[in-house]
N, C-alpha and C. Protein backbone atom coordinates (compact mmCIF):
# COMPACT_ATOMS: atom_id res chain seq x y z
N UNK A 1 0.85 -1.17 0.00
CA UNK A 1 0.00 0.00 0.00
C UNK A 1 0.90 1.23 0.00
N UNK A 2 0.25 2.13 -0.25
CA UNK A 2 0.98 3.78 -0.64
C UNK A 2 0.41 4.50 0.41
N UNK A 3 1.06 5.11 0.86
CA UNK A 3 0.38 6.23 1.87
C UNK A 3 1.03 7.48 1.38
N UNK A 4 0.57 8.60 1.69
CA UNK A 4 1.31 10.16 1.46
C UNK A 4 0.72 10.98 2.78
N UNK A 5 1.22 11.58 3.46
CA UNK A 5 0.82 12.28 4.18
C UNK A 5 1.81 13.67 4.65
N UNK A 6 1.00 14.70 4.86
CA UNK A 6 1.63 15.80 4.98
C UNK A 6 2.03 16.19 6.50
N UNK A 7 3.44 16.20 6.26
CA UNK A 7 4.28 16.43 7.65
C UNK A 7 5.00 17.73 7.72
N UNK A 8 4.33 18.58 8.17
CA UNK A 8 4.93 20.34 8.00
C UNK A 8 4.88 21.08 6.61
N UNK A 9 3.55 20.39 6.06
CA UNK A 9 3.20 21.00 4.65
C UNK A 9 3.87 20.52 3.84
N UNK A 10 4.72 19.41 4.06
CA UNK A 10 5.17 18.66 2.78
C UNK A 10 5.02 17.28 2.94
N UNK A 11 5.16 17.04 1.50
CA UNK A 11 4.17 15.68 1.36
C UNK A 11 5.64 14.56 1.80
N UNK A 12 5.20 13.79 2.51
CA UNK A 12 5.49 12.21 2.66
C UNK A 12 5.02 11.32 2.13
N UNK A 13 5.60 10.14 1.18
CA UNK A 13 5.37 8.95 0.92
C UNK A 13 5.80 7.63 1.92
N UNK A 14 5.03 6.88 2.06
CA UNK A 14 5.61 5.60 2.83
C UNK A 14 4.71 4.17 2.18
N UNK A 15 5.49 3.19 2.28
CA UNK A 15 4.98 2.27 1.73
C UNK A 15 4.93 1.07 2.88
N UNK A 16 3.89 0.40 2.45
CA UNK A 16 3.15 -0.49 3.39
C UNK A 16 3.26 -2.21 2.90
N UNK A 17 3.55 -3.13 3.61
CA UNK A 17 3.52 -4.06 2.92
C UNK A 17 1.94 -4.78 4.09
N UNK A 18 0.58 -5.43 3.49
CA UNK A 18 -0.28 -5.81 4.05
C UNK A 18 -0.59 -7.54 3.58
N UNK A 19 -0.46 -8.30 4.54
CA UNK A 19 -0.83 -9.71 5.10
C UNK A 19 -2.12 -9.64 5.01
N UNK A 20 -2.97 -10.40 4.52
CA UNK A 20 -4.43 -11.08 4.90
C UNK A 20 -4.39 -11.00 6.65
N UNK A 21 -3.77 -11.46 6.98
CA UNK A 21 -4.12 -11.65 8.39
C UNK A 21 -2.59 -10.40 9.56
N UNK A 22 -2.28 -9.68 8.83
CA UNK A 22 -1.68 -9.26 9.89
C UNK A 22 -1.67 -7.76 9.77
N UNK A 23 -1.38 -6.80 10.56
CA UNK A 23 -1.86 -5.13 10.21
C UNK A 23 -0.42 -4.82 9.39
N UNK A 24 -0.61 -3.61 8.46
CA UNK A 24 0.22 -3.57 7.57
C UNK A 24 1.71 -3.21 8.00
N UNK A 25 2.93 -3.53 7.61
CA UNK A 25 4.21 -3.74 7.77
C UNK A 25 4.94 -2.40 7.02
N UNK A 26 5.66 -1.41 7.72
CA UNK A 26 6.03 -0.49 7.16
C UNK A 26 7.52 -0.60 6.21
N UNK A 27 7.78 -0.77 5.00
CA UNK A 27 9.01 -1.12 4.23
C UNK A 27 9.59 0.31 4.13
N UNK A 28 10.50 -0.31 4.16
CA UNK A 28 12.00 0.89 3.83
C UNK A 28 12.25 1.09 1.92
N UNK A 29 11.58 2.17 1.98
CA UNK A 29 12.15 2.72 0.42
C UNK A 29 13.70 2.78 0.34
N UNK A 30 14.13 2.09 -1.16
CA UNK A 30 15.58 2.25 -0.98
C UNK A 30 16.08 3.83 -1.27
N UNK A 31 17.65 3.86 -0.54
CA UNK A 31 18.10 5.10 -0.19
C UNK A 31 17.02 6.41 -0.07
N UNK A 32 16.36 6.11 0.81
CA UNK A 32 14.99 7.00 1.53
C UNK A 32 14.69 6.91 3.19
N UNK A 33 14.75 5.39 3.51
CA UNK A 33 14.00 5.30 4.37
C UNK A 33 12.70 5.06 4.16
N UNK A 34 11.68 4.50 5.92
CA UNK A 34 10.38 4.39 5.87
C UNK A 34 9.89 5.54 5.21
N UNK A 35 10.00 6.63 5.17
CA UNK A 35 8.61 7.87 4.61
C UNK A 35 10.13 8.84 3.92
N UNK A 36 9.48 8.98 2.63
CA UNK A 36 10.41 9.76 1.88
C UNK A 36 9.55 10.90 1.29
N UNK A 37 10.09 12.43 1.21
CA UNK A 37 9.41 13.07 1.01
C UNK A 37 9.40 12.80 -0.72
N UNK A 38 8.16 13.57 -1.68
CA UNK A 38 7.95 12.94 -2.16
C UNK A 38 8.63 14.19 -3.38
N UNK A 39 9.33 15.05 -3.26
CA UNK A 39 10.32 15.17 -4.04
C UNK A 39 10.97 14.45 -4.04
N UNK A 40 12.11 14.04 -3.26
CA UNK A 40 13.37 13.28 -3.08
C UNK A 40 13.11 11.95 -4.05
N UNK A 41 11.72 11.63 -3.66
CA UNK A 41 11.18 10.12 -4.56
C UNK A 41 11.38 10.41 -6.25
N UNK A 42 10.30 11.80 -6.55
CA UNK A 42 10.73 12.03 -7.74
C UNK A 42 12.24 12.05 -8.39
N UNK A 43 13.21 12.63 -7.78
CA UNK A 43 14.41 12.82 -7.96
C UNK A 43 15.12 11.42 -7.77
N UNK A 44 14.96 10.28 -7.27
CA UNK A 44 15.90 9.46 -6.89
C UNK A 44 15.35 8.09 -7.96
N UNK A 45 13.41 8.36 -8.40
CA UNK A 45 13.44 7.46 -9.34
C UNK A 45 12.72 7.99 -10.45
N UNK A 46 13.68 9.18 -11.02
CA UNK A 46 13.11 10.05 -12.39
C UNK A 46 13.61 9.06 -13.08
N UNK A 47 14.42 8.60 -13.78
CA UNK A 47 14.51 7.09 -14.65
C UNK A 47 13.39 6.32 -14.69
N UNK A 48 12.69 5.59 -13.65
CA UNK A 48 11.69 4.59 -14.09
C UNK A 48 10.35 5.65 -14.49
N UNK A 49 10.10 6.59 -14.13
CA UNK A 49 8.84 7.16 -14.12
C UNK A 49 8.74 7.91 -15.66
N UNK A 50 7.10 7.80 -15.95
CA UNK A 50 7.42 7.59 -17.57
C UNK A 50 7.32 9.10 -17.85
N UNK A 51 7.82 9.92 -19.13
CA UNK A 51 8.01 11.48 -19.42
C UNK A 51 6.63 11.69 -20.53
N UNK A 52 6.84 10.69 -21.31
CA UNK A 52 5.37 10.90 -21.93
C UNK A 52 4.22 10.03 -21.99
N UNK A 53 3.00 10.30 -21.08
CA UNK A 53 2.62 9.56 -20.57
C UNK A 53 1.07 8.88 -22.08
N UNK A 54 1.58 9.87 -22.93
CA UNK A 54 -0.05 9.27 -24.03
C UNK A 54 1.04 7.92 -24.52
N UNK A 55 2.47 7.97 -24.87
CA UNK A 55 2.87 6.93 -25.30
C UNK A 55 2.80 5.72 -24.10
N UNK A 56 2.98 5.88 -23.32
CA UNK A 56 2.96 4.75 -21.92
C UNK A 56 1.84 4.03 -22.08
N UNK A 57 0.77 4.91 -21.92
CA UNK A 57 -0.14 4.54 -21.38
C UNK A 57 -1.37 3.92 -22.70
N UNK A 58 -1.11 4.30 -24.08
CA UNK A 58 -1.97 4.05 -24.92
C UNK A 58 -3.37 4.49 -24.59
N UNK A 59 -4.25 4.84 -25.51
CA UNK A 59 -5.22 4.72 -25.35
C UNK A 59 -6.78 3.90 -25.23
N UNK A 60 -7.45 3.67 -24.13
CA UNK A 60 -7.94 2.30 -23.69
C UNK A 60 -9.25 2.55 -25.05
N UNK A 61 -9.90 1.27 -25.24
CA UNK A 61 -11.08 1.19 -26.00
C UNK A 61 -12.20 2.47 -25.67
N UNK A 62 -12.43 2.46 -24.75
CA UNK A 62 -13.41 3.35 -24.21
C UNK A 62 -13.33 4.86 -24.60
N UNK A 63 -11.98 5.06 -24.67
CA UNK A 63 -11.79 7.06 -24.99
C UNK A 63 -11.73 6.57 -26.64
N UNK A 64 -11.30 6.06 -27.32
CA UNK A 64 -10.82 6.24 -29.17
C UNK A 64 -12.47 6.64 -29.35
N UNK A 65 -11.80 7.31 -30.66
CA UNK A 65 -13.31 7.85 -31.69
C UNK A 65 -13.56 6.69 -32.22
N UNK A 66 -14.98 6.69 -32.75
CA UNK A 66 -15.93 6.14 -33.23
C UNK A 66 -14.92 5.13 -34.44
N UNK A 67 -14.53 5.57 -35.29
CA UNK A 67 -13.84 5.43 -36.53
C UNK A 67 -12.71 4.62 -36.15
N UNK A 68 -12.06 5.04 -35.06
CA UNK A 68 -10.75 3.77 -34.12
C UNK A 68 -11.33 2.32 -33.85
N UNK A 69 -12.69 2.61 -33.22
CA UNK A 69 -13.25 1.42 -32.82
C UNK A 69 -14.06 0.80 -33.96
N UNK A 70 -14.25 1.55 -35.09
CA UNK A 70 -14.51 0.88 -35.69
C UNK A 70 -13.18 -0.24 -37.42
N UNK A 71 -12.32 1.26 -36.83
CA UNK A 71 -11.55 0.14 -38.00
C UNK A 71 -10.88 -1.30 -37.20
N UNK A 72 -10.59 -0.98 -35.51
CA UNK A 72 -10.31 -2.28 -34.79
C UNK A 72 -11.28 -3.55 -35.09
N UNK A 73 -12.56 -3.23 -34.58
CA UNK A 73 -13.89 -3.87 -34.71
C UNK A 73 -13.66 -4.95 -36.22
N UNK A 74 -13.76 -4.20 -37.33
CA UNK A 74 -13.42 -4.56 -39.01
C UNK A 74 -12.23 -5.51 -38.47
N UNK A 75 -11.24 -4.82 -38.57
CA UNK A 75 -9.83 -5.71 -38.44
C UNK A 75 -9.75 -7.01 -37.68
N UNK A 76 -10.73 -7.11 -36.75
CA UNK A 76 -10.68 -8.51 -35.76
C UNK A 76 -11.97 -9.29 -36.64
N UNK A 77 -12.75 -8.83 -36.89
CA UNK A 77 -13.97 -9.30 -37.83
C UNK A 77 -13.22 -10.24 -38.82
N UNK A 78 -12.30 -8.98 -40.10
CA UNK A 78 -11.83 -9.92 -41.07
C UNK A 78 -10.56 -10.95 -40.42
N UNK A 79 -9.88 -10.66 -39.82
CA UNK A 79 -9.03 -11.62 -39.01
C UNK A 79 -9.61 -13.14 -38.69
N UNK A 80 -10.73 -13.36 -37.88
CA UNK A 80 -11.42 -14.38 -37.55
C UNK A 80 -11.96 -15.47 -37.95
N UNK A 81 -12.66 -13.84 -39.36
CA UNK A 81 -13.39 -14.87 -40.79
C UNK A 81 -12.44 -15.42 -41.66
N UNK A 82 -11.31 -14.70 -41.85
CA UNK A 82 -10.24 -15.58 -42.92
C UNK A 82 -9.71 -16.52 -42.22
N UNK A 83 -9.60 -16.77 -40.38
CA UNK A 83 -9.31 -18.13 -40.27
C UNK A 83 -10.09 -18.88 -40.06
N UNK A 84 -12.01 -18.77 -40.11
CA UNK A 84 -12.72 -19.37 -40.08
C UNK A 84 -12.89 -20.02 -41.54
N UNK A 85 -12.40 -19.22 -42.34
CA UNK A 85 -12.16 -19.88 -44.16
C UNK A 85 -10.83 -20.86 -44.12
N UNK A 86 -10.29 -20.54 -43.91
CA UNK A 86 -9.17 -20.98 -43.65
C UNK A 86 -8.97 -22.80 -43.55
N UNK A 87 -9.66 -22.68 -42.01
CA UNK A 87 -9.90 -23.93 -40.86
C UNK A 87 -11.03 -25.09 -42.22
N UNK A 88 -12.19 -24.07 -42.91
CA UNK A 88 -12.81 -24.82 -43.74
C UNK A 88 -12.48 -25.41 -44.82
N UNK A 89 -11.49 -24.68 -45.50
CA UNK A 89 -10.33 -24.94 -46.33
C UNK A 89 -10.03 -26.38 -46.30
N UNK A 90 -9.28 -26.43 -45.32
CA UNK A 90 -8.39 -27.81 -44.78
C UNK A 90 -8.86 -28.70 -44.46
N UNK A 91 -10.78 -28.55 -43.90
CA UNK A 91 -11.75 -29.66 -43.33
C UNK A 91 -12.14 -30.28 -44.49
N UNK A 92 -12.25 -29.44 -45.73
CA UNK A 92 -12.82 -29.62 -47.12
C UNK A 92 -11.56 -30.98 -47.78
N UNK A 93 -10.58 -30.25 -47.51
CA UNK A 93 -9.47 -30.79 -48.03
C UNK A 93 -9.02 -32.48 -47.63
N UNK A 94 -9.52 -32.28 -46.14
CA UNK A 94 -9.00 -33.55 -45.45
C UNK A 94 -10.40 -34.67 -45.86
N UNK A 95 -11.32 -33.77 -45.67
CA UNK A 95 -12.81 -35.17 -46.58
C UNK A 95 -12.67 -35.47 -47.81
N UNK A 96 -12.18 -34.56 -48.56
CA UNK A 96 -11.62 -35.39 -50.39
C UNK A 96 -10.74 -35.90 -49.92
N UNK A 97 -9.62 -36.14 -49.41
CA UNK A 97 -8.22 -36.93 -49.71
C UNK A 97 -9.11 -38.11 -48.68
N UNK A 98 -9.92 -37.47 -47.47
CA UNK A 98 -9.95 -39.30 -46.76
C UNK A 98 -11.34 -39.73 -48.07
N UNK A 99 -12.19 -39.32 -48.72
CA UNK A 99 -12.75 -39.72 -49.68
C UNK A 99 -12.19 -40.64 -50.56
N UNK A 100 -11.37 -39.94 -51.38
CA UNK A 100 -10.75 -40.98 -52.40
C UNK A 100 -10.20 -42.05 -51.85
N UNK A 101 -9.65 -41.76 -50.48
CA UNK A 101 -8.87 -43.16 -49.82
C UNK A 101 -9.74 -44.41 -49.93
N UNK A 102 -10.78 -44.16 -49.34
CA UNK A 102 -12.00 -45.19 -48.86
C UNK A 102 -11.97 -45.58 -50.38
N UNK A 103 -12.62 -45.06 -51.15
CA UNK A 103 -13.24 -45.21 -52.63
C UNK A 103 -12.22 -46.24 -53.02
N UNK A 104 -10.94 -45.97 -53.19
CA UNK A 104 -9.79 -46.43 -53.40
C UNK A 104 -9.70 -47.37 -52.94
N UNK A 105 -9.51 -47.99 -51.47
CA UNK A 105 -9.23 -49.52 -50.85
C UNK A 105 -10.95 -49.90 -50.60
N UNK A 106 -11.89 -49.41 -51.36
CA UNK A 106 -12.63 -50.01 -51.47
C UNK A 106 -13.34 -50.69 -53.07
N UNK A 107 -12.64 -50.30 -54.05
CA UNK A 107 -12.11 -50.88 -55.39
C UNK A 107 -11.16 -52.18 -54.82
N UNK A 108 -10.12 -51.83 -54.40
CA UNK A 108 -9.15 -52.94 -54.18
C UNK A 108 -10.12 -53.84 -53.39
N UNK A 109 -10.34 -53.84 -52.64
CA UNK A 109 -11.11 -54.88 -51.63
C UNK A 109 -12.45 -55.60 -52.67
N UNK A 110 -12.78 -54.75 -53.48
CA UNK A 110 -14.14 -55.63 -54.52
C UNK A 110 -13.26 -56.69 -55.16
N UNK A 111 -11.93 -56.11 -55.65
CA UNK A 111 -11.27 -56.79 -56.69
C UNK A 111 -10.59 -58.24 -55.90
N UNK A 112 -10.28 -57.85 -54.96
CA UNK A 112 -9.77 -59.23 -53.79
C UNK A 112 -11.23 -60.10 -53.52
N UNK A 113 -11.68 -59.52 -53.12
CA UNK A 113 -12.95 -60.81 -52.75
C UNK A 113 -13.92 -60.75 -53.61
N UNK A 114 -13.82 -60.40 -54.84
CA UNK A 114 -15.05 -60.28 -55.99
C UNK A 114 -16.21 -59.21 -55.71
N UNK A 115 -17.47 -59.27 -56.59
CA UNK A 115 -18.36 -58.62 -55.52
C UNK A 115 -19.37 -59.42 -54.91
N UNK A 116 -19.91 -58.61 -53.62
CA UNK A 116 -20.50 -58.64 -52.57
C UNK A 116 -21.74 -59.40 -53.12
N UNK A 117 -21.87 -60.39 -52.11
CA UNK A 117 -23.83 -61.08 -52.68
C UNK A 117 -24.94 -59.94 -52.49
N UNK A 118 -24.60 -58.87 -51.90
CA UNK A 118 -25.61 -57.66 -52.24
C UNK A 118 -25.70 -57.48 -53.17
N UNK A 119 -24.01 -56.87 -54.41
CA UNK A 119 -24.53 -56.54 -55.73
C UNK A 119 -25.49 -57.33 -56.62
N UNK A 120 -24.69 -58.85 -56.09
CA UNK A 120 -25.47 -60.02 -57.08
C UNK A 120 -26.54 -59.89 -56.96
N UNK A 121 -27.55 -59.69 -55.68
CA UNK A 121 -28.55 -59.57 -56.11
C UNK A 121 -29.20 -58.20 -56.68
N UNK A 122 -28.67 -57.59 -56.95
CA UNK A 122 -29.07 -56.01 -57.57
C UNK A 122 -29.08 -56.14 -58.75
């Protein structure tokens, strides 16, 4: 957990570590200490903290215009359907080749045991 609290009009940070079952544990910020004011924080971790924050952070579904969500929308649409063509493609593909198989060792098999007393009687 994060806490900030103001100690002679300037802000303090301190961080909390909290257990399910035990009251929260005060951690030592490195080269700070428990409660660091919260310049010093800025200054000691300006490296990780991001400078431009529209690139960081992207923009979520909910804020884009109409026209964003809709060329996404399109783009996952045709994405889906060309591997739903796709997948049919190959299902198509795999019933002709097991087709001819059957057809195939089932010629050979007439020709080994003649034909069937069904045809004869047909």
């Amino acid at each position: 957990m994060l806490e900030m609290r103001l100690i002679d009009e300037k802000p303090y940070i301190s961080v909390f570590y909290k257990n399910t079952t035990a009251e929260p544990e005060a951690m030592n910020i490195p080269r700070c200490g428990p409660s660091c004011p919260l310049d010093k924080m800025f200054t000691l971790y300006k490296d990780l903290l991001p400078t431009d924050w529209e690139a960081e952070c992207k923009l979520p579904l909910m804020t884009m215009s109409y026209e964003e969500k809709l060329f996404c929308i399109v783009a996952v649409t045709v994405l889906v359907t060309s591997c739903l063509a796709l997948l049919l493609v190959l299902m198509l593909v795999y019933a002709a080749i097991t087709y001819n198989r059957r057809r195939h060792y089932q010629e050979l098999y007439n020709i080994r045991t003649g034909p069937s007393r069904r045809s004869q009687l047909i």
